[in-house]
N, C-alpha and C. Protein backbone atom coordinates (compact mmCIF):
# COMPACT_ATOMS: atom_id res chain seq x y z
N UNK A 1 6.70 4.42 -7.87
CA UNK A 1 5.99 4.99 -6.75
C UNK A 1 4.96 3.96 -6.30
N UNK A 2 4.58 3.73 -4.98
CA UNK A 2 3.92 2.85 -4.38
C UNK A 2 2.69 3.57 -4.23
N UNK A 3 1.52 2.34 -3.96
CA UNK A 3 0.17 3.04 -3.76
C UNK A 3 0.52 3.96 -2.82
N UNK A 4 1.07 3.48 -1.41
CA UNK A 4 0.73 4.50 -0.23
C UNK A 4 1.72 5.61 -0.80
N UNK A 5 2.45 5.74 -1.37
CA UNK A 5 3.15 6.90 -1.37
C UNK A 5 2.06 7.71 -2.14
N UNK A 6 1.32 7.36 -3.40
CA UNK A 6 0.58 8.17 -3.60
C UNK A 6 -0.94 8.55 -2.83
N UNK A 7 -1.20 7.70 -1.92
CA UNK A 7 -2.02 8.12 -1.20
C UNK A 7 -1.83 9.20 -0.25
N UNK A 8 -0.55 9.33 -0.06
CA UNK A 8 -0.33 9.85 1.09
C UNK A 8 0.22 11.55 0.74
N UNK A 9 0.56 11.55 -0.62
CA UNK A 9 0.89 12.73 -1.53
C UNK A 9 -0.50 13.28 -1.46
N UNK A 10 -1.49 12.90 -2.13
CA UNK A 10 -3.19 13.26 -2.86
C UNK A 10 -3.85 14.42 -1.90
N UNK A 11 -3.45 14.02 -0.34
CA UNK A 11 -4.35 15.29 0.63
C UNK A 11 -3.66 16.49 0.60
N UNK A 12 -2.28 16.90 -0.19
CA UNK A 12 -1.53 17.96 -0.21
C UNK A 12 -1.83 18.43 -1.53
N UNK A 13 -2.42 17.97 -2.05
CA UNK A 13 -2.75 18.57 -3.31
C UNK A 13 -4.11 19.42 -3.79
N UNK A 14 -4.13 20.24 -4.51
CA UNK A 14 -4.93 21.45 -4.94
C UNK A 14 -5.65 20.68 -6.52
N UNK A 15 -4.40 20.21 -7.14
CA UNK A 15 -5.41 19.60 -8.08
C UNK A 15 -4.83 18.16 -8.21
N UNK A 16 -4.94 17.76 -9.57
CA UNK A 16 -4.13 15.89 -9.79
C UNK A 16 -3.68 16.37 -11.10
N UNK A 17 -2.42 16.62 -11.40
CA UNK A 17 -1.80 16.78 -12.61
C UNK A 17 -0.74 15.30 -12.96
N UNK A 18 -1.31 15.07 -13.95
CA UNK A 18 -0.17 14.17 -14.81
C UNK A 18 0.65 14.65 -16.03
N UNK A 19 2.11 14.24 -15.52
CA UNK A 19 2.80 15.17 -17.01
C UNK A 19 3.47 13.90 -17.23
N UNK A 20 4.21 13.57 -19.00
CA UNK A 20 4.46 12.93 -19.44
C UNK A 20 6.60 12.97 -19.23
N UNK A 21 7.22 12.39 -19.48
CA UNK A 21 8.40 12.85 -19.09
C UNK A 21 9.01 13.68 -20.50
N UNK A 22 8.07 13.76 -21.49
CA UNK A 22 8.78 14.78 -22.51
C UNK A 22 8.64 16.29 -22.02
N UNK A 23 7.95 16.53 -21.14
CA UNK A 23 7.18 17.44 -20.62
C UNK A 23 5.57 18.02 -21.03
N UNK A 24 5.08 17.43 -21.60
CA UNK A 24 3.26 17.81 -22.14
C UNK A 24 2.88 16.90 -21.12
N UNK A 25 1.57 17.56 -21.09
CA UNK A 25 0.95 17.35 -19.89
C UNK A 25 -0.56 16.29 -20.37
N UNK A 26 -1.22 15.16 -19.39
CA UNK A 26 -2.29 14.72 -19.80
C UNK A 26 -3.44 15.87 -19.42
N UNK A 27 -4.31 15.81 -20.74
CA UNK A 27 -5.23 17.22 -20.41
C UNK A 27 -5.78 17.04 -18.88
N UNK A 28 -5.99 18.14 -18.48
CA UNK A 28 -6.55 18.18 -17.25
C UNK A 28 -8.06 17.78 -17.09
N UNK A 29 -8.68 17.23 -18.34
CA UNK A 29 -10.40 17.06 -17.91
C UNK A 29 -9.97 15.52 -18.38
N UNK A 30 -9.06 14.99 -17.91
CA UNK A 30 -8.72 13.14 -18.04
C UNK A 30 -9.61 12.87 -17.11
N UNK A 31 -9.91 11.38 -17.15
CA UNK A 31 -10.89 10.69 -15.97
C UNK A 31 -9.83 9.64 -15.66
N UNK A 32 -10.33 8.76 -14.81
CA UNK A 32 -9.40 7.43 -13.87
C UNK A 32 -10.69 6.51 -14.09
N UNK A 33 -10.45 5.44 -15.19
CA UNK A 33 -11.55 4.78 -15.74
C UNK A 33 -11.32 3.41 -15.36
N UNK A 34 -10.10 2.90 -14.75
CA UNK A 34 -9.84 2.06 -13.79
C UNK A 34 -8.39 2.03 -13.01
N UNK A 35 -8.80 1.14 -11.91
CA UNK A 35 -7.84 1.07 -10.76
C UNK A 35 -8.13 -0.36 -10.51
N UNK A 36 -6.60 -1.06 -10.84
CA UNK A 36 -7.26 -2.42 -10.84
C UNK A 36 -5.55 -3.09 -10.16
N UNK A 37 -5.48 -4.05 -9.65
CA UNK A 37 -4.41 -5.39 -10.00
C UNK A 37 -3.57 -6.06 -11.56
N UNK A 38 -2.75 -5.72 -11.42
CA UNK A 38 -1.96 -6.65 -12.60
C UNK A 38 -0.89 -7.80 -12.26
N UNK A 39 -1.64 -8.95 -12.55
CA UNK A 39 -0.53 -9.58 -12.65
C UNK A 39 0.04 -10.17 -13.62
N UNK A 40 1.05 -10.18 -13.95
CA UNK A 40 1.71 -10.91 -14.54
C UNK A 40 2.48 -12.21 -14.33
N UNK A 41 2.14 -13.44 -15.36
CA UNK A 41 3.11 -14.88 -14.67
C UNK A 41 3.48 -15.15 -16.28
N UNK A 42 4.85 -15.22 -15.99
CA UNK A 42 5.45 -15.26 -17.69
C UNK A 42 6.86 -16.57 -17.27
N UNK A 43 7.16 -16.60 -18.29
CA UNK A 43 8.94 -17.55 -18.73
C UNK A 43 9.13 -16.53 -19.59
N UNK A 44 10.73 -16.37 -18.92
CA UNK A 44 11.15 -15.61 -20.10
C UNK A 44 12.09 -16.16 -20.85
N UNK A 45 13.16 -15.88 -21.71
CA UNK A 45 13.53 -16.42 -22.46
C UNK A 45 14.72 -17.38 -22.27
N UNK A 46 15.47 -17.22 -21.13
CA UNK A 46 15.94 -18.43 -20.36
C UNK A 46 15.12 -19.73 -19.97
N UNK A 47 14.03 -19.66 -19.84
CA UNK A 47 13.15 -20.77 -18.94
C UNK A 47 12.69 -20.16 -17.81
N UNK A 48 12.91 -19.21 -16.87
CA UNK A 48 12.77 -18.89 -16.03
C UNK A 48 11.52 -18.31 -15.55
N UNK A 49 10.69 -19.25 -14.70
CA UNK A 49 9.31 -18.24 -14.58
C UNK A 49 9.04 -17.10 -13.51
N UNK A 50 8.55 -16.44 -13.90
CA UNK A 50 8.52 -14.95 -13.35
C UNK A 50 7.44 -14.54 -12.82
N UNK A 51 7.00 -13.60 -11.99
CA UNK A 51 5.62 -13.13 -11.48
C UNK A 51 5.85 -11.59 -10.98
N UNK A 52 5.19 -11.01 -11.47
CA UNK A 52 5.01 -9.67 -11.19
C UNK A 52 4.03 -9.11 -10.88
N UNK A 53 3.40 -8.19 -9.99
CA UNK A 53 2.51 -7.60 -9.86
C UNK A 53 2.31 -5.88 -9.49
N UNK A 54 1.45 -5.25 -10.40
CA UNK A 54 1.51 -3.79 -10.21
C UNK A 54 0.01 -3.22 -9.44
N UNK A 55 -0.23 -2.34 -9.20
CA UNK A 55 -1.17 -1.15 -9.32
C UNK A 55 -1.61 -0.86 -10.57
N UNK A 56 -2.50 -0.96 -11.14
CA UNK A 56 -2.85 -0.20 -12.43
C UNK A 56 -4.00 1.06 -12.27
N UNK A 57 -3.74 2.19 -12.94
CA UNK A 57 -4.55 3.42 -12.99
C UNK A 57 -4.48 3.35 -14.52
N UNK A 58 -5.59 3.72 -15.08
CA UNK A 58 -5.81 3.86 -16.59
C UNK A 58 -6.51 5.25 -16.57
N UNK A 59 -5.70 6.04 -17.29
CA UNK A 59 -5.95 7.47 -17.51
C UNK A 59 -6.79 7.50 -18.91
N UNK A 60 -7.72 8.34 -18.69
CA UNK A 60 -8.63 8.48 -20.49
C UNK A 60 -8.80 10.23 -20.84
N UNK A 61 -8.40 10.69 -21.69
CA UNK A 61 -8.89 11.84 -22.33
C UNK A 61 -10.30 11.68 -22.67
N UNK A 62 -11.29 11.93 -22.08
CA UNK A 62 -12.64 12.41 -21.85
C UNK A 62 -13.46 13.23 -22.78
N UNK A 63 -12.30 14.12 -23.42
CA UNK A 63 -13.19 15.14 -23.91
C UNK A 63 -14.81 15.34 -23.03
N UNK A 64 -14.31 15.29 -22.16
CA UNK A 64 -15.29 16.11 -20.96
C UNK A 64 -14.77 17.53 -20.19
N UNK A 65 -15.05 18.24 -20.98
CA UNK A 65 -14.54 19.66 -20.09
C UNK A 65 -15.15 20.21 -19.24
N UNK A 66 -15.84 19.85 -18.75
CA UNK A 66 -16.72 20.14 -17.45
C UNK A 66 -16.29 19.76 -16.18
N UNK A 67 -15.64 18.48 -16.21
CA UNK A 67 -15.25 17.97 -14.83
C UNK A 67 -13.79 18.18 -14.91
N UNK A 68 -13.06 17.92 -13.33
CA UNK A 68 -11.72 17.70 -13.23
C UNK A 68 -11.90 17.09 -12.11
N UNK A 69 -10.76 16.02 -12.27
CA UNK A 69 -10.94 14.89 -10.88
C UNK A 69 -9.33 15.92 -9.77
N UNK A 70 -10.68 15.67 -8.77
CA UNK A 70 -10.01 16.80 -7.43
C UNK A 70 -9.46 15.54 -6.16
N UNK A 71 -8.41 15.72 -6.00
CA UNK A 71 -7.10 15.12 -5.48
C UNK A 71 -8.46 13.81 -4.53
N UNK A 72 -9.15 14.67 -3.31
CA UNK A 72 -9.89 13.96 -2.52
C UNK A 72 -10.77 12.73 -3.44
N UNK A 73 -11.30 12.99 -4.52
CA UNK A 73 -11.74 11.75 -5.57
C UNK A 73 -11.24 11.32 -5.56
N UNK A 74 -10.12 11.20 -6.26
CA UNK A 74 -8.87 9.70 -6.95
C UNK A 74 -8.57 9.05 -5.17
N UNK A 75 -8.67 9.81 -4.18
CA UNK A 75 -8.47 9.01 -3.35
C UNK A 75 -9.70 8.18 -3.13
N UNK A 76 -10.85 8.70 -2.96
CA UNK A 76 -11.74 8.05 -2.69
C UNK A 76 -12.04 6.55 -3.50
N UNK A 77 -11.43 7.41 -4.97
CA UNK A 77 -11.36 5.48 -6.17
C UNK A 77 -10.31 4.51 -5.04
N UNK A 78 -9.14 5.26 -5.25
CA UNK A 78 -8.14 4.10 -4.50
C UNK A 78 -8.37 3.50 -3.26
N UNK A 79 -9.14 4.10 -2.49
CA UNK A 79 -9.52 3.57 -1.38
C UNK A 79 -10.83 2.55 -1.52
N UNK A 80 -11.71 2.82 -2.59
CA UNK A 80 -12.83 2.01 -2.60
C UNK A 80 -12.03 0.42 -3.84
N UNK A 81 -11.23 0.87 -4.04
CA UNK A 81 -10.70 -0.33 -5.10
C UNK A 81 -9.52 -0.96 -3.66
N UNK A 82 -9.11 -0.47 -3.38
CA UNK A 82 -8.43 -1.40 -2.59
C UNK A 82 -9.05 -2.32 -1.28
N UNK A 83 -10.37 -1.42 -1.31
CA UNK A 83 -11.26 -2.57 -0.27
C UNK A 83 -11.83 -3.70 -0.87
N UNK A 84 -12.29 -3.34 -2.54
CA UNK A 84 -12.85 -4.16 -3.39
C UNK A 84 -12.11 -5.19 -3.80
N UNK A 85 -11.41 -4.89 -4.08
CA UNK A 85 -9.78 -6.03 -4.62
C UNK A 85 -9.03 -6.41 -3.89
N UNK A 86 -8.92 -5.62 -2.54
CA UNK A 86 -7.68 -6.13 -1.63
C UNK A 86 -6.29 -6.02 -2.04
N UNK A 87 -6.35 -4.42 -2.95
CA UNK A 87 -4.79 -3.99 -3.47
C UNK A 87 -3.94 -3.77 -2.31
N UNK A 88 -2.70 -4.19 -2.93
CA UNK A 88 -1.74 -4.22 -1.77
C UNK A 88 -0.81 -3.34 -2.09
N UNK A 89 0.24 -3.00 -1.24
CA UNK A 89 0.91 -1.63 -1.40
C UNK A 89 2.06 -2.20 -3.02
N UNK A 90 2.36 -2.52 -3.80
CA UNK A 90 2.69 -2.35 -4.74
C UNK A 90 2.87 -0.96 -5.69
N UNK A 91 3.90 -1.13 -6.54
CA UNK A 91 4.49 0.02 -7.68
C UNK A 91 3.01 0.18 -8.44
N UNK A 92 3.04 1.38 -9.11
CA UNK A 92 1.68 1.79 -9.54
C UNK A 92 2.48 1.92 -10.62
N UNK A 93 1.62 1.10 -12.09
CA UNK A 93 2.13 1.83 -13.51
C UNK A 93 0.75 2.64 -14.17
N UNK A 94 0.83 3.16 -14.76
CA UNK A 94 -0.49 4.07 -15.13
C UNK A 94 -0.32 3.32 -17.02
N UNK A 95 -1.67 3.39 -17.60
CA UNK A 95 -2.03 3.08 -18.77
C UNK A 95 -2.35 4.70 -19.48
N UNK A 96 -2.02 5.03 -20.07
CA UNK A 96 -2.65 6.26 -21.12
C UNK A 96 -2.07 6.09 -22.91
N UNK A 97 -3.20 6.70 -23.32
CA UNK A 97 -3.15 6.41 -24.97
C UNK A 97 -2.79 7.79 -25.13
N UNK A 98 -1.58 7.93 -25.75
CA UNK A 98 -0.98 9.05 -26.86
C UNK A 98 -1.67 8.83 -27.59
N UNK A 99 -0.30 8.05 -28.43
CA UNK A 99 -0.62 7.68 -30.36
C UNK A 99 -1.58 6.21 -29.57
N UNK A 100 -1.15 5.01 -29.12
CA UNK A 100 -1.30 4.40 -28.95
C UNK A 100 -1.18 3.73 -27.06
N UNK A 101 -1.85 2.57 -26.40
CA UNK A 101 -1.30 2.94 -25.18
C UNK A 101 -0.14 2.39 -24.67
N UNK A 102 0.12 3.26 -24.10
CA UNK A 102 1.40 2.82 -23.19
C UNK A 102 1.63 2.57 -21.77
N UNK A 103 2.46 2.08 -21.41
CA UNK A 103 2.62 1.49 -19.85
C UNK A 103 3.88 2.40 -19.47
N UNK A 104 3.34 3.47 -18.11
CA UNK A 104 4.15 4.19 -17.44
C UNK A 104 3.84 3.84 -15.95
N UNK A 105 5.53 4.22 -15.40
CA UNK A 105 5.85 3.92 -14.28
C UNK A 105 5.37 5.35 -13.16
N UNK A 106 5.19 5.42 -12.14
CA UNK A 106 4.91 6.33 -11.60
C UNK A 106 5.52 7.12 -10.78
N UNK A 107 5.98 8.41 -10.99
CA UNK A 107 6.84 9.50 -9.91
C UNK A 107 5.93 10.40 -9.61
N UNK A 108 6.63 11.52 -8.80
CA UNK A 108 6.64 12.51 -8.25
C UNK A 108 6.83 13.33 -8.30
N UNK A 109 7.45 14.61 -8.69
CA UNK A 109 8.20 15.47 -8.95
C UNK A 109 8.21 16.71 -7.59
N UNK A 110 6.73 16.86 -7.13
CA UNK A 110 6.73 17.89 -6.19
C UNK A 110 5.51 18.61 -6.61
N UNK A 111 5.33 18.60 -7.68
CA UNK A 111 3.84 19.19 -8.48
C UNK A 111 3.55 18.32 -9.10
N UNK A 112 3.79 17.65 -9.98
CA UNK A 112 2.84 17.11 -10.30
C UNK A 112 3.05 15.20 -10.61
N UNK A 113 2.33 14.14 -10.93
CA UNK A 113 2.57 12.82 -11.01
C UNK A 113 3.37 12.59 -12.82
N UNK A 114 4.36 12.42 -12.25
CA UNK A 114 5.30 11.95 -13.50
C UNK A 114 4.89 10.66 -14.80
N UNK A 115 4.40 10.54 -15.73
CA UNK A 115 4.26 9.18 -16.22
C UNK A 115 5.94 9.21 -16.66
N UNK A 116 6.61 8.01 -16.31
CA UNK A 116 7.91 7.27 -16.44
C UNK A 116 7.56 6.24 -17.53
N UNK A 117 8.66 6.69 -18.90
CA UNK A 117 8.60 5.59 -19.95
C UNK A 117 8.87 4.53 -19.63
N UNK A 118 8.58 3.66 -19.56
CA UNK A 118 9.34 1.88 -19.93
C UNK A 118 10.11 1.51 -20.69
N UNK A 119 10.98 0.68 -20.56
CA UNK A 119 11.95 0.19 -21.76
C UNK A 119 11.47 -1.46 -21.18
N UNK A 120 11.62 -1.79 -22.21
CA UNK A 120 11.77 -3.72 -22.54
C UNK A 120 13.15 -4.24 -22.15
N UNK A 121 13.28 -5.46 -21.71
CA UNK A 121 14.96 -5.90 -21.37
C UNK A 121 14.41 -7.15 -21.70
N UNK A 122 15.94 -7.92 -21.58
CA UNK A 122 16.44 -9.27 -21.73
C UNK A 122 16.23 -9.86 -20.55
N UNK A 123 15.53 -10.64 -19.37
CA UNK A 123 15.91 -11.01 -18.40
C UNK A 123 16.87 -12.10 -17.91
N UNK A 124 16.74 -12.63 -19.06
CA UNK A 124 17.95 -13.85 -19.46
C UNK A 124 19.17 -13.42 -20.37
N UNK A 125 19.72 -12.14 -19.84
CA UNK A 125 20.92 -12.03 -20.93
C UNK A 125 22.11 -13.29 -21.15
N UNK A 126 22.25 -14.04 -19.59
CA UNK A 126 23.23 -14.93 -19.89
C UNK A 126 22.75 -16.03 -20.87
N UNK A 127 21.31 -16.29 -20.43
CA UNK A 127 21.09 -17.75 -20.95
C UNK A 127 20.60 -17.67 -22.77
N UNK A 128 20.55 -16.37 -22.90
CA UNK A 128 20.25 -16.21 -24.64
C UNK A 128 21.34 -15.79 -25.19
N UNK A 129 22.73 -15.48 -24.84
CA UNK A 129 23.67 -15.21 -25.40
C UNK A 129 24.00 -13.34 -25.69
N UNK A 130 22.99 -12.51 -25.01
CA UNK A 130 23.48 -11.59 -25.18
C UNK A 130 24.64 -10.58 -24.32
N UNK A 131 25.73 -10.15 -25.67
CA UNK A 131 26.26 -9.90 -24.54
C UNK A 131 26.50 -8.43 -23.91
N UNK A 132 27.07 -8.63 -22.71
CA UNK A 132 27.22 -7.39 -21.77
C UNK A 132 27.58 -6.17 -22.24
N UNK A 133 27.02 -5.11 -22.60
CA UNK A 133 27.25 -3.77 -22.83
C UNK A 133 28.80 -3.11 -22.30
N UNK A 134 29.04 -2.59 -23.63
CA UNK A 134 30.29 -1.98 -22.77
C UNK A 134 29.94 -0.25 -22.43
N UNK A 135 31.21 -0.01 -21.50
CA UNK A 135 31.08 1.23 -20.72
C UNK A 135 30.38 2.18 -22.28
N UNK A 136 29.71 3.53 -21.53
CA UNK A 136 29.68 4.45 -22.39
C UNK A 136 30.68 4.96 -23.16
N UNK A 137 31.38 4.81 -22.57
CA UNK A 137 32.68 5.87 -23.69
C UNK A 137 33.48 4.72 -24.48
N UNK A 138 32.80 3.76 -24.68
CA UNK A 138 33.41 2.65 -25.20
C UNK A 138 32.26 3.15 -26.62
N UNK A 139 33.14 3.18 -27.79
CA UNK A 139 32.52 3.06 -28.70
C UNK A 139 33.09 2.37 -30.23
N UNK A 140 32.50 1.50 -31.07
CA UNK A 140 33.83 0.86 -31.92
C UNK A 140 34.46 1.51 -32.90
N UNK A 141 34.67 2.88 -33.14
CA UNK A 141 35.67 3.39 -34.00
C UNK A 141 36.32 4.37 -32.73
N UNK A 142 36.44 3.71 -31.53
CA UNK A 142 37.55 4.40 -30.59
C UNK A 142 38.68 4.35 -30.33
N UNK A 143 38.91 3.05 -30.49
CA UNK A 143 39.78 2.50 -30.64
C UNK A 143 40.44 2.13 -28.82
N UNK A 144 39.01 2.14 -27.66
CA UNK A 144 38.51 1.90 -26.55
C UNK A 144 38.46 0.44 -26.15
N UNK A 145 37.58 -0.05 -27.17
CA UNK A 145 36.74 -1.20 -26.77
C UNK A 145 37.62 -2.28 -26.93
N UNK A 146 37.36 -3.52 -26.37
CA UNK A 146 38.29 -5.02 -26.29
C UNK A 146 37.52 -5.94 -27.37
């Protein structure tokens, strides 16, 4: 999900719910403790150099039960961070600590903002030798696979 898409979601909303994709929800007295730029400039394991850049929102359990951040706030952060930084419409991943933190991708659902797990990849599968996955129903006691 892109900044403007979530900007443009936030004025239809009653509150700001984040749910995790197992379905539990981040408590509702979370704060937005930053809104920042990420970039990333890497080689990956081919040689190949890479550059990426996200949206970052870092969600915190507060143990503040007093407040709840109301849709018109989080806009007001994103709007004052994108004048400050000069964020550009880019994918938003959100930061929150379960066990430990993790990097989620950002949806929608209709109610509420999705955190989307990440998986890790190969970006160089040719040039490190790994090889190509076979179909699903390919499995090796199938007597399927080549």
């Amino acid at each position: 999900m892109k900044l403007s898409e979530v900007k443009n979601v936030l004025p239809h909303l009653d509150q700001v719910t984040f749910q995790l994709e197992s379905g539990a929800y981040v408590p509702e007295h979370f704060h937005v403790t930053e809104v920042g730029m990420v970039t990333r400039h890497f080689v990956d394991c081919g040689g190949t150099i890479r550059s990426e850049k996200a949206v970052n929102f870092q969600l915190w359990d507060a143990n503040d039960y007093a407040h709840r951040l109301k849709p018109g706030k989080l806009l007001n952060i994103i709007n004052l961070s994108k004048e400050k930084l000069g964020l550009g419409d880019f994918e938003v991943e959100v930061e929150y600590q379960a066990d430990t933190i993790g990097r989620y991708r950002l949806a929608f659902n209709g109610h509420n903002f999705v955190l989307q797990n990440m998986a890790t990849a190969c970006l160089a599968q040719d040039a490190c030798g790994v090889p190509a996955q076979k179909a699903a129903c390919c499995t090796p006691d199938s007597g399927t696979c080549n």
